[in-house]
PDB file of N, CA and C in Angstrom:
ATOM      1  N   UNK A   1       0.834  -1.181   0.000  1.00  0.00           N
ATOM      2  CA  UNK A   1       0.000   0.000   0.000  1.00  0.00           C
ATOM      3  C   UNK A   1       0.874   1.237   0.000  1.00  0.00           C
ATOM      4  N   UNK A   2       0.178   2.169  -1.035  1.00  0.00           N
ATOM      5  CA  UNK A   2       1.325   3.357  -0.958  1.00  0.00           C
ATOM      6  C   UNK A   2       0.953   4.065   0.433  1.00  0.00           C
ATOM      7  N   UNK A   3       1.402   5.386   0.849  1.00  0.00           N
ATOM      8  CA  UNK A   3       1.413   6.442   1.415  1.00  0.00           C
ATOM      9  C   UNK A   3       0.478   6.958   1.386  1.00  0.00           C
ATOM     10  N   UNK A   4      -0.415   7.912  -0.133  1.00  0.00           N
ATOM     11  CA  UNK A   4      -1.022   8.450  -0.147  1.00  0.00           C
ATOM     12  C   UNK A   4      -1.988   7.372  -0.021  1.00  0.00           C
ATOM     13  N   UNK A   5      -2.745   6.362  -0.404  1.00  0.00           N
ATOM     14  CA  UNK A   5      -3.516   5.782  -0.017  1.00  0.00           C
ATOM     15  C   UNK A   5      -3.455   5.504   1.401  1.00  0.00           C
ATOM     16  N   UNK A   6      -3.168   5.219   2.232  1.00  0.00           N
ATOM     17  CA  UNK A   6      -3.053   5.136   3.529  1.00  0.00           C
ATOM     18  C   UNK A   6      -3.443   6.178   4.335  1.00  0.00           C
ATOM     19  N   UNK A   7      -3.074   7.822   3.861  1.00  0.00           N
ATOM     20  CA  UNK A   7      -3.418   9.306   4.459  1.00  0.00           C
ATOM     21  C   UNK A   7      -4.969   9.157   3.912  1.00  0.00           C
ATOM     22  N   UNK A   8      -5.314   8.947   2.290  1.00  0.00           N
ATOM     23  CA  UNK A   8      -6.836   8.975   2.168  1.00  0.00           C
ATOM     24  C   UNK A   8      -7.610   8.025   3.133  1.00  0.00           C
ATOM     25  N   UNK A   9      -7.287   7.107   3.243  1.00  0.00           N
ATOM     26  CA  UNK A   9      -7.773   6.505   4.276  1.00  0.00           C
ATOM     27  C   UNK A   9      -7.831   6.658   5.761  1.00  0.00           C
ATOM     28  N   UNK A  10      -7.033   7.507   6.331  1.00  0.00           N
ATOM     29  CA  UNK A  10      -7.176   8.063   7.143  1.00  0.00           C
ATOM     30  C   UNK A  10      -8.102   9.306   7.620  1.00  0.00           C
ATOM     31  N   UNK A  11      -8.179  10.009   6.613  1.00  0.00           N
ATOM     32  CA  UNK A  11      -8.714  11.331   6.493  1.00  0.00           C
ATOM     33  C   UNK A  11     -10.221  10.734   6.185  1.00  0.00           C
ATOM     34  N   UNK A  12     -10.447   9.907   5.726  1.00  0.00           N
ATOM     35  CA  UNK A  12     -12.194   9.726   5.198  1.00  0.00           C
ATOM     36  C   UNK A  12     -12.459   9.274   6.272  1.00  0.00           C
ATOM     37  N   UNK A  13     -12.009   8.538   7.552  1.00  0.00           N
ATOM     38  CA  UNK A  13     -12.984   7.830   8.719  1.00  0.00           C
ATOM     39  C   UNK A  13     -13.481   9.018   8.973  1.00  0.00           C
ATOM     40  N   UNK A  14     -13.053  10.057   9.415  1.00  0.00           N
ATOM     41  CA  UNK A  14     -13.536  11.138  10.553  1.00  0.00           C
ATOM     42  C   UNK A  14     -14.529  11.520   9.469  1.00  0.00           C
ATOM     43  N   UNK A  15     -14.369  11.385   8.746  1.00  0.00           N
ATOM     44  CA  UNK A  15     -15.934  12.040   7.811  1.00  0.00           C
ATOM     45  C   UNK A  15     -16.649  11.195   8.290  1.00  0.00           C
ATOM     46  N   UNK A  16     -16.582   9.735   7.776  1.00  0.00           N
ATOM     47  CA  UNK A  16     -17.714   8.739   7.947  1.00  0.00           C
ATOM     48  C   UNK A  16     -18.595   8.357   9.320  1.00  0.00           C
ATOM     49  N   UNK A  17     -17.374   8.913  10.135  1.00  0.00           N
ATOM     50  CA  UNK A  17     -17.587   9.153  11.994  1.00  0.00           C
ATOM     51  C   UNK A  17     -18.929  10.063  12.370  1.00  0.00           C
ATOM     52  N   UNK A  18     -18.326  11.265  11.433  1.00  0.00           N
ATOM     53  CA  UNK A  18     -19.435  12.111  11.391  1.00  0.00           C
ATOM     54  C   UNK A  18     -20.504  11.732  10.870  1.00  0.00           C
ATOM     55  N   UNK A  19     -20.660  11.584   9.553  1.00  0.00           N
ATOM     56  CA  UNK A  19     -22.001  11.303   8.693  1.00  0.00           C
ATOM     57  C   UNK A  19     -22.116  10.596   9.801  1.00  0.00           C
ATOM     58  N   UNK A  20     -22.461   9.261  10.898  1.00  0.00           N
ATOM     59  CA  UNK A  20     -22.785   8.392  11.246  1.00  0.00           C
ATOM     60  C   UNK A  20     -23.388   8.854  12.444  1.00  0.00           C
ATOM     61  N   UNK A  21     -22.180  10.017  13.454  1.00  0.00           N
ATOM     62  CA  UNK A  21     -23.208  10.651  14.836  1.00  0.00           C
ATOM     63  C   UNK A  21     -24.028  11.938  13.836  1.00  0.00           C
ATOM     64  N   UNK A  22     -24.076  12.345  13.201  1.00  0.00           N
ATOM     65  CA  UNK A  22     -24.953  13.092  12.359  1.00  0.00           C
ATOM     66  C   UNK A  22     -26.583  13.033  11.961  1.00  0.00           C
ATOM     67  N   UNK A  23     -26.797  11.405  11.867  1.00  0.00           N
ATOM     68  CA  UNK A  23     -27.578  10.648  12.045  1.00  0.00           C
ATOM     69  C   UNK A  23     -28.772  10.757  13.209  1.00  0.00           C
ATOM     70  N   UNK A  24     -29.969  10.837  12.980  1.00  0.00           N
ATOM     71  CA  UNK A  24     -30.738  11.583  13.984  1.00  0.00           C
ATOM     72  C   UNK A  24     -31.735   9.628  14.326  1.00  0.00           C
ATOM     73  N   UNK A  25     -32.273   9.628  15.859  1.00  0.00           N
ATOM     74  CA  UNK A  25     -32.148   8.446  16.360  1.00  0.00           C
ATOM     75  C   UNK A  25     -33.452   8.044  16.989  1.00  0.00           C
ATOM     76  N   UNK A  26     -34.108   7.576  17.138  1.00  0.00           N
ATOM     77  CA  UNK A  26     -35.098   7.417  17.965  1.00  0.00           C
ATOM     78  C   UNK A  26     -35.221   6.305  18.635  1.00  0.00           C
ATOM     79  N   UNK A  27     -36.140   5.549  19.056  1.00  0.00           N
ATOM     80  CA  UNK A  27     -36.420   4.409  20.105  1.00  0.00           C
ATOM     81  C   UNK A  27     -38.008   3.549  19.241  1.00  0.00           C
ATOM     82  N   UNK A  28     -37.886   2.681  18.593  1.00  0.00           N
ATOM     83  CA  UNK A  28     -38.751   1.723  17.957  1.00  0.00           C
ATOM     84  C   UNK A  28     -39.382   1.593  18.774  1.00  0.00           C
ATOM     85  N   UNK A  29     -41.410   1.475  18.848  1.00  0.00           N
ATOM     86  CA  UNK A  29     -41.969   0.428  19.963  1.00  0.00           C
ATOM     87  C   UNK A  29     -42.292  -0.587  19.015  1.00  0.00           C
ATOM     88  N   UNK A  30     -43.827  -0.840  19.544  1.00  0.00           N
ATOM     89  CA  UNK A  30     -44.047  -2.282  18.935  1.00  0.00           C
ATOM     90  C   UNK A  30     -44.651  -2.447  17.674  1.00  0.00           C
ATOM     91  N   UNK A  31     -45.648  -1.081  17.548  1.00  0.00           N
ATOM     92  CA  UNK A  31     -46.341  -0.954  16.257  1.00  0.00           C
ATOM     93  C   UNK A  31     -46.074  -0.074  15.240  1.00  0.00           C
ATOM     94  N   UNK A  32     -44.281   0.397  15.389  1.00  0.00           N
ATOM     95  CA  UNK A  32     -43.839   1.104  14.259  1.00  0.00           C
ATOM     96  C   UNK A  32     -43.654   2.554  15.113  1.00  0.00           C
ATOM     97  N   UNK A  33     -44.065   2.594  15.962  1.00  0.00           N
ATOM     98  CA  UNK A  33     -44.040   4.545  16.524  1.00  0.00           C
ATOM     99  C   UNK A  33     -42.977   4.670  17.182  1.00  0.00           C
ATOM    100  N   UNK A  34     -42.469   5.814  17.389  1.00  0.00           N
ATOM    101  CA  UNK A  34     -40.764   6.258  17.685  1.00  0.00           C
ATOM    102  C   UNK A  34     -41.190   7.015  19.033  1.00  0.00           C
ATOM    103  N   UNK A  35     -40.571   6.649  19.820  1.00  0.00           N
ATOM    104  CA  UNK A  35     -39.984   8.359  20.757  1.00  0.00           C
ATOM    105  C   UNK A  35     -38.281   8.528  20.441  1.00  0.00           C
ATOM    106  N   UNK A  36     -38.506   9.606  21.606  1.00  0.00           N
ATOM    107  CA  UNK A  36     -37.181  10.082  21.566  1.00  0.00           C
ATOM    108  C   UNK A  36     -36.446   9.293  22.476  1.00  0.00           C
ATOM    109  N   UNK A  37     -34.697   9.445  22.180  1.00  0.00           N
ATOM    110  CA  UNK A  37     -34.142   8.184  22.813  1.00  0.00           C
ATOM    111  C   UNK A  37     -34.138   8.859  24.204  1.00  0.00           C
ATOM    112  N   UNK A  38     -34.438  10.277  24.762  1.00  0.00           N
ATOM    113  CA  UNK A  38     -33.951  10.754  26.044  1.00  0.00           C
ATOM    114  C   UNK A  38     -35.003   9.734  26.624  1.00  0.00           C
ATOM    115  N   UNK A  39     -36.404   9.284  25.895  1.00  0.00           N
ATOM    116  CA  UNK A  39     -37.292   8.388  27.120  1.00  0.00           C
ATOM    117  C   UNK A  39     -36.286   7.403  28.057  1.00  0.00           C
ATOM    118  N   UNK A  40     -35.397   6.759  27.185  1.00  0.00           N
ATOM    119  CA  UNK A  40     -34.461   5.782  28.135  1.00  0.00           C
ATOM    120  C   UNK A  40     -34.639   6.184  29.866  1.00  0.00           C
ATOM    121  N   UNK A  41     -34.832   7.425  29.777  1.00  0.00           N
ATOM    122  CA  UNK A  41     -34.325   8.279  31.379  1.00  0.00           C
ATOM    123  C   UNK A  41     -35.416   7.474  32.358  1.00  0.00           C
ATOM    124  N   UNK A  42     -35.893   7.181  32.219  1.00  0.00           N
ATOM    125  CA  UNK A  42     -37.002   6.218  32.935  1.00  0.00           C
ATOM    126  C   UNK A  42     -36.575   4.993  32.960  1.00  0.00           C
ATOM    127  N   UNK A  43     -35.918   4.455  32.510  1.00  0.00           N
ATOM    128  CA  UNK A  43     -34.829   3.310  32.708  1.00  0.00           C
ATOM    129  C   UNK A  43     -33.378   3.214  33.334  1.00  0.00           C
ATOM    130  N   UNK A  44     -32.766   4.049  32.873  1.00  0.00           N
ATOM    131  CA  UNK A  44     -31.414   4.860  32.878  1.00  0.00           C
ATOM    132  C   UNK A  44     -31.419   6.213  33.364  1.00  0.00           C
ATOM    133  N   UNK A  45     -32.071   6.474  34.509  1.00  0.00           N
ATOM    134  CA  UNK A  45     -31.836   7.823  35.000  1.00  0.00           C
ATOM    135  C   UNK A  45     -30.516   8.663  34.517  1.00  0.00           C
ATOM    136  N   UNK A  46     -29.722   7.748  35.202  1.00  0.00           N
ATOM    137  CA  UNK A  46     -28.113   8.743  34.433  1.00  0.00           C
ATOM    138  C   UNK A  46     -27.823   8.748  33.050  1.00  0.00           C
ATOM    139  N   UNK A  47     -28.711   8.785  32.144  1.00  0.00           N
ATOM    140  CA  UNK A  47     -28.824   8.697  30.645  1.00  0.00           C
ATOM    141  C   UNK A  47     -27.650   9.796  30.318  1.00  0.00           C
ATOM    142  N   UNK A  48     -28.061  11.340  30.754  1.00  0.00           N
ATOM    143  CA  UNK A  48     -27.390  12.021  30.591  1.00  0.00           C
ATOM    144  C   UNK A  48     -28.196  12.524  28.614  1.00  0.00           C
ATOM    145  N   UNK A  49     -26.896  12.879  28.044  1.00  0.00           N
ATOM    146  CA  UNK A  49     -26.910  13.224  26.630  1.00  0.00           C
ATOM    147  C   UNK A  49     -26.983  12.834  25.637  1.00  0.00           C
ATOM    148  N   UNK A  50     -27.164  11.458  25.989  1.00  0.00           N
ATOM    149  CA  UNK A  50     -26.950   9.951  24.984  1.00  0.00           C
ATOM    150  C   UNK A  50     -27.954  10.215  23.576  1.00  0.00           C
ATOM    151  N   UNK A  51     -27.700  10.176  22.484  1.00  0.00           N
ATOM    152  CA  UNK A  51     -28.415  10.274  21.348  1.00  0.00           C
ATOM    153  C   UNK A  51     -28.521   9.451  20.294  1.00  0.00           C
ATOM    154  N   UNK A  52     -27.547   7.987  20.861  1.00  0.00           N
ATOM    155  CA  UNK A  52     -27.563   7.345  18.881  1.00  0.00           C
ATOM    156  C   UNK A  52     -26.978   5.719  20.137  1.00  0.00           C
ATOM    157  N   UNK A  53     -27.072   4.901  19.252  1.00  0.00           N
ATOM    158  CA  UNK A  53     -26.914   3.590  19.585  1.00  0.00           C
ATOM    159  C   UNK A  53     -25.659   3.475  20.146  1.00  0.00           C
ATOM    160  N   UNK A  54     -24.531   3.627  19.430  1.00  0.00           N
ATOM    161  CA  UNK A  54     -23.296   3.677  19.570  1.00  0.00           C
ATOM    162  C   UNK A  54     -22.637   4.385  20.927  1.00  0.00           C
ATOM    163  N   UNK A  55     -23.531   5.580  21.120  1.00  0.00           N
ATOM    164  CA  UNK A  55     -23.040   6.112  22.570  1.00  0.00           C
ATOM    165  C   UNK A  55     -23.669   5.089  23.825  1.00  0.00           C
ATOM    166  N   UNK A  56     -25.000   5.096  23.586  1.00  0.00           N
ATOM    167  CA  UNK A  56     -25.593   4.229  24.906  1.00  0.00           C
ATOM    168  C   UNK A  56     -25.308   2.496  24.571  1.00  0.00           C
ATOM    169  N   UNK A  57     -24.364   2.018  23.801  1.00  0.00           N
ATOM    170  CA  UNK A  57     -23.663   0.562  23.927  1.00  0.00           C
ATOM    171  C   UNK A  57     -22.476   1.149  24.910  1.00  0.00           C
ATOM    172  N   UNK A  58     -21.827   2.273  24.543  1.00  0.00           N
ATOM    173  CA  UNK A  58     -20.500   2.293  25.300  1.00  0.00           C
ATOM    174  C   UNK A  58     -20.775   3.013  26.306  1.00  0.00           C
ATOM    175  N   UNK A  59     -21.783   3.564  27.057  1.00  0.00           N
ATOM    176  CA  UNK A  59     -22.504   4.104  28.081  1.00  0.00           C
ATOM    177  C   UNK A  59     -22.621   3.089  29.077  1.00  0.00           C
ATOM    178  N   UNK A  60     -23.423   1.609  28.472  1.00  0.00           N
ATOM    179  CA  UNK A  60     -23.331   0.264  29.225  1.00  0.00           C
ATOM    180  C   UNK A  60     -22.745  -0.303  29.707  1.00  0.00           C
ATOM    181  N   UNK A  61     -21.606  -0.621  28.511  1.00  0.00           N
ATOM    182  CA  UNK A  61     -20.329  -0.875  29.055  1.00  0.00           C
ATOM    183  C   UNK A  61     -19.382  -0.696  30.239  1.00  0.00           C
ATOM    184  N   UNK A  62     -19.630   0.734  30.036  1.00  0.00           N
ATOM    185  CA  UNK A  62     -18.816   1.836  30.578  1.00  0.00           C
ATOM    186  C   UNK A  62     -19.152   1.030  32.395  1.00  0.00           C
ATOM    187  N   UNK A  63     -20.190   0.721  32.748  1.00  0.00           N
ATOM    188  CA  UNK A  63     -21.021   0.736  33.727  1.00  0.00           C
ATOM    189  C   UNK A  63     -20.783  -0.863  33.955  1.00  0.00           C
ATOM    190  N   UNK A  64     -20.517  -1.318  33.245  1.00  0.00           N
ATOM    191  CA  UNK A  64     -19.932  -3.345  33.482  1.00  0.00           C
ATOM    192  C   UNK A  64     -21.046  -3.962  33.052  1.00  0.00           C
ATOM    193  N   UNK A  65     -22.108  -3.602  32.403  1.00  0.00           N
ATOM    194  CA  UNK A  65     -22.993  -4.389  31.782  1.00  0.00           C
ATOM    195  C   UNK A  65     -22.842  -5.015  30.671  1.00  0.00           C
ATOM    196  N   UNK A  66     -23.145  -6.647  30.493  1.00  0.00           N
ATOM    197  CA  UNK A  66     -23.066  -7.120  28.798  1.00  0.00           C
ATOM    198  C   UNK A  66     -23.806  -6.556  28.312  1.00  0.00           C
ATOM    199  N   UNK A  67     -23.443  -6.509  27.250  1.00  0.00           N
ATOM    200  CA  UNK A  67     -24.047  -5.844  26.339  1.00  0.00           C
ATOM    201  C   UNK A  67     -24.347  -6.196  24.599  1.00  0.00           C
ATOM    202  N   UNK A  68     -25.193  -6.733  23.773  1.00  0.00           N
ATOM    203  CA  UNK A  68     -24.971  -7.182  22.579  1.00  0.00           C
ATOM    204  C   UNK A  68     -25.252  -5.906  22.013  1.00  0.00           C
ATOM    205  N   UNK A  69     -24.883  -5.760  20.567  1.00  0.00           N
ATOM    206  CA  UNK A  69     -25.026  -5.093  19.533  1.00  0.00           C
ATOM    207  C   UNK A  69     -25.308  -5.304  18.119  1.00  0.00           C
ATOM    208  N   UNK A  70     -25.983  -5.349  17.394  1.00  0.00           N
ATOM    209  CA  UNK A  70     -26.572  -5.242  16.090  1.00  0.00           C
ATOM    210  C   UNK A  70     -26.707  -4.398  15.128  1.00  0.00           C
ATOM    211  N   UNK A  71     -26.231  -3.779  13.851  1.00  0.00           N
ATOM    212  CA  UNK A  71     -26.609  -2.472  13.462  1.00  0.00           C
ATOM    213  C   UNK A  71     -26.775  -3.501  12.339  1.00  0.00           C
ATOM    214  N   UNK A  72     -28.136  -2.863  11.298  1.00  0.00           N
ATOM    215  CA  UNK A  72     -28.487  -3.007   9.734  1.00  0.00           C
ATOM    216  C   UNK A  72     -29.192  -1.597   8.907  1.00  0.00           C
ATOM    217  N   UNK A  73     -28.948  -2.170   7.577  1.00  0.00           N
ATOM    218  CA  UNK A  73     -28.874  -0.658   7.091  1.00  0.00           C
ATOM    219  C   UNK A  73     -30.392  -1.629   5.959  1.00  0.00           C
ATOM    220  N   UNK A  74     -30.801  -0.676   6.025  1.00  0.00           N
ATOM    221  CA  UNK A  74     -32.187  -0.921   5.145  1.00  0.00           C
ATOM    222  C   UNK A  74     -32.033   0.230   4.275  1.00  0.00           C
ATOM    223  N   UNK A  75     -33.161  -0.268   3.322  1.00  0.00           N
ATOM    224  CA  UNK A  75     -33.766   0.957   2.189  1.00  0.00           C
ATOM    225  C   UNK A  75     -34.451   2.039   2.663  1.00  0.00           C
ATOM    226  N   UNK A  76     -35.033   1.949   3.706  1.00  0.00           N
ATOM    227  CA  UNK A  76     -35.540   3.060   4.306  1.00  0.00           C
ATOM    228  C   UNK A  76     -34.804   4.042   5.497  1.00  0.00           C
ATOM    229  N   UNK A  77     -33.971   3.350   5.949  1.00  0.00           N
ATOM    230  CA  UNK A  77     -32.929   3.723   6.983  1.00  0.00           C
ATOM    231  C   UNK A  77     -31.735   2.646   7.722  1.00  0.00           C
ATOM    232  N   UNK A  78     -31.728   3.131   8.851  1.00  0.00           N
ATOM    233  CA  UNK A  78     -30.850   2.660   9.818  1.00  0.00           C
ATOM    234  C   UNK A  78     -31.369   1.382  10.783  1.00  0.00           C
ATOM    235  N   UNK A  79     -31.002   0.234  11.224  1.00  0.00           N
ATOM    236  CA  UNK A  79     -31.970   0.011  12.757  1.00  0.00           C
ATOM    237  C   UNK A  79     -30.466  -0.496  13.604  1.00  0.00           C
ATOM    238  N   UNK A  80     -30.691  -0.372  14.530  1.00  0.00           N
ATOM    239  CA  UNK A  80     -29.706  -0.622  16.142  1.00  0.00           C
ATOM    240  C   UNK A  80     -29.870  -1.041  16.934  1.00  0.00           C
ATOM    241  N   UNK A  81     -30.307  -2.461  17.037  1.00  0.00           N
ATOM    242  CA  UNK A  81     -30.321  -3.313  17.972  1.00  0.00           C
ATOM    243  C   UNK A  81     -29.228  -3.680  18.840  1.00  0.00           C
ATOM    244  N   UNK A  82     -29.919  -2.970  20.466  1.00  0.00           N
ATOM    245  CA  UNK A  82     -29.292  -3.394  21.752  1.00  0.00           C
ATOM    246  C   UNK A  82     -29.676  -3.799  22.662  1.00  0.00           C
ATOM    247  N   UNK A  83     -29.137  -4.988  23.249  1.00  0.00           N
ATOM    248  CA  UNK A  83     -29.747  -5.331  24.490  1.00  0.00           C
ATOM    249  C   UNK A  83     -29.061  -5.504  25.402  1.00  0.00           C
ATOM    250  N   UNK A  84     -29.456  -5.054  26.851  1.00  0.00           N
ATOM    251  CA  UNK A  84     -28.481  -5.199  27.864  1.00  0.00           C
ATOM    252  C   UNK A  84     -29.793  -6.417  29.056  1.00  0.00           C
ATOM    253  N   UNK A  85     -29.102  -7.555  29.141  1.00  0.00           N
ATOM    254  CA  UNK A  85     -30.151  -8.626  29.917  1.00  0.00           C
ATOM    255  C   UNK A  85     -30.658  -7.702  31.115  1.00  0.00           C
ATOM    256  N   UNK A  86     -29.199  -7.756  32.016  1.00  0.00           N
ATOM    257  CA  UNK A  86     -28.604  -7.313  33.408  1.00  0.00           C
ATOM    258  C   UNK A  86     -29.835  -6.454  33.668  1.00  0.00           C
ATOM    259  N   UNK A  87     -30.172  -5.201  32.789  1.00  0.00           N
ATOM    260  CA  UNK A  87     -31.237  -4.338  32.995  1.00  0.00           C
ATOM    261  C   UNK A  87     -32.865  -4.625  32.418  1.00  0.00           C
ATOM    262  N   UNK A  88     -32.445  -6.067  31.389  1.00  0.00           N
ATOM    263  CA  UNK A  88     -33.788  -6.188  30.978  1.00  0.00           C
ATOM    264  C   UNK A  88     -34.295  -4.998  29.821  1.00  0.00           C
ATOM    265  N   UNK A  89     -33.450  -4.653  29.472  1.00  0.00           N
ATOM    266  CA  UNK A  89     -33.288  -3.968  28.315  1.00  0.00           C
ATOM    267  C   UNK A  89     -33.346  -4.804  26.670  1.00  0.00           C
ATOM    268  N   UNK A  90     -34.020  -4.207  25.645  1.00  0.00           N
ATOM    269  CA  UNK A  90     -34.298  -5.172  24.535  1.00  0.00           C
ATOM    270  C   UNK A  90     -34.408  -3.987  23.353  1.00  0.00           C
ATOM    271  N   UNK A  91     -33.482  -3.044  23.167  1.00  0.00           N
ATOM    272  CA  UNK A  91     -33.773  -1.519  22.464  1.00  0.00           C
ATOM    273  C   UNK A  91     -33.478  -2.037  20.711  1.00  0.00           C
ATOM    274  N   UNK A  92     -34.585  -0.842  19.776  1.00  0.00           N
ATOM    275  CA  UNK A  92     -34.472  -0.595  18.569  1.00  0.00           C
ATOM    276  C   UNK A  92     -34.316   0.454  18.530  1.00  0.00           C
ATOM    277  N   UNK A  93     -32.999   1.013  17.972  1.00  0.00           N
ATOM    278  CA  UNK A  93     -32.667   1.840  17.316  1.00  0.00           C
ATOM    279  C   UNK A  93     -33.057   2.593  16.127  1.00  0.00           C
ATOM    280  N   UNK A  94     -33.718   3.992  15.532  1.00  0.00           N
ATOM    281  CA  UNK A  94     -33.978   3.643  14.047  1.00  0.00           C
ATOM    282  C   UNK A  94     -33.550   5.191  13.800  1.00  0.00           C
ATOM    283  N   UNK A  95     -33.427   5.410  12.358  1.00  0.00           N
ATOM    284  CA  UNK A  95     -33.660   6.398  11.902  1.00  0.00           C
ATOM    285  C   UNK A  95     -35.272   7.109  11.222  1.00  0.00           C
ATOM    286  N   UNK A  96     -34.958   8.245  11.309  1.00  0.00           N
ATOM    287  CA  UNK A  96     -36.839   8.424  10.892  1.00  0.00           C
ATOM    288  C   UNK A  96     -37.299   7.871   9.907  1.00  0.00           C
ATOM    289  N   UNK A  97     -36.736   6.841   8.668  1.00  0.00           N
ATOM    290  CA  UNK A  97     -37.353   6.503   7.529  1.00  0.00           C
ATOM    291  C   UNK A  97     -38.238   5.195   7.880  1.00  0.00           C
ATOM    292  N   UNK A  98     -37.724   4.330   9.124  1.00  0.00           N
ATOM    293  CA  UNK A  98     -38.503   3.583   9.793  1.00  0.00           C
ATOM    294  C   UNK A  98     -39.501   3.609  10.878  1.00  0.00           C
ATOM    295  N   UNK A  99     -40.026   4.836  10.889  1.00  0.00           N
ATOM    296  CA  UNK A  99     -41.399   5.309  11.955  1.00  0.00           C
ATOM    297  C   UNK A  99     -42.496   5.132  11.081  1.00  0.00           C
ATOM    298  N   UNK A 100     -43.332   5.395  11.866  1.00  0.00           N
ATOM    299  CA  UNK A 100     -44.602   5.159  10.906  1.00  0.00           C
ATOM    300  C   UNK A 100     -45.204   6.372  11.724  1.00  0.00           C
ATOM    301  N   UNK A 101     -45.000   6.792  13.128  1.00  0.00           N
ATOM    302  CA  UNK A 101     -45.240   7.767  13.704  1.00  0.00           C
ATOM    303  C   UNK A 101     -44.405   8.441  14.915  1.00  0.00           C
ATOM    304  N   UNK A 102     -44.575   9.390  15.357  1.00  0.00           N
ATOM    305  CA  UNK A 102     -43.322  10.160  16.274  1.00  0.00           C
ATOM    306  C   UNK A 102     -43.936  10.721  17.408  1.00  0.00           C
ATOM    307  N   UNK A 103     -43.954   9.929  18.476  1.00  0.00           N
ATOM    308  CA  UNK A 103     -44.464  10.531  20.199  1.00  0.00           C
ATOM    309  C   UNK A 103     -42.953  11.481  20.624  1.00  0.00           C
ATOM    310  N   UNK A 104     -43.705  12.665  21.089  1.00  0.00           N
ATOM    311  CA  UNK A 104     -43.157  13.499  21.839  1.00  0.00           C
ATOM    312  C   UNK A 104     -42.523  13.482  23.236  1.00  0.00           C
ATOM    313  N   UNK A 105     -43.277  12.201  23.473  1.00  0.00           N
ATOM    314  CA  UNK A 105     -43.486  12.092  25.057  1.00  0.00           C
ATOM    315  C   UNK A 105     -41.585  11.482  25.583  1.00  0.00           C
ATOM    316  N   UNK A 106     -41.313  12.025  26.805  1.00  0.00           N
ATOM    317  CA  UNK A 106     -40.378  12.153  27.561  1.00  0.00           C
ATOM    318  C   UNK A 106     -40.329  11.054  28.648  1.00  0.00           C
TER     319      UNK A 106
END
């Protein structure tokens, strides 16, 4: 591998990093409707700022919980499957192209 291929490759993650927390997130229920991921806070009091799958897997972690992870990319969006047992946790991740509707509720 040359050099300059190696710097392009370097330089494009932090883009792709971005495009990826850029990505706006919600919380799947059962019949297609989204909240927002801050609802977690009723589970996870110390939620804190958490906004996308990727932060609240390493949020879990962080805390000594197993933790599985799943990400798939569909035609319509994103989904992010996580589950943490320990808490009884069983989360979908999505982007808005997979709602069918959007609760406000907190």
């Amino acid at each position: 591998m040359s050099l300059s291929w190696l710097l392009l490759a370097g330089l494009s993650l932090p883009g792709a990093a971005l495009a990826q927390a850029a990505e706006k997130w919600w919380l799947l229920a059962r019949h297609g409707e989204c909240a927002p991921v801050a609802s977690l806070k009723r589970k996870v009091p110390d939620l804190g700022n958490i906004q996308d799958p990727e932060a609240f897997t390493a949020f879990m972690r962080r805390k000594g919980f197993a933790v599985t992870s799943k990400r798939s990319k569909l035609p319509q969006g994103a989904m992010h499957e996580v589950t943490v047992p320990a808490q009884e946790l069983a989360l979908v991740f999505v982007t808005p192209g997979l709602c069918s509707e959007f609760s406000q509720k907190r």
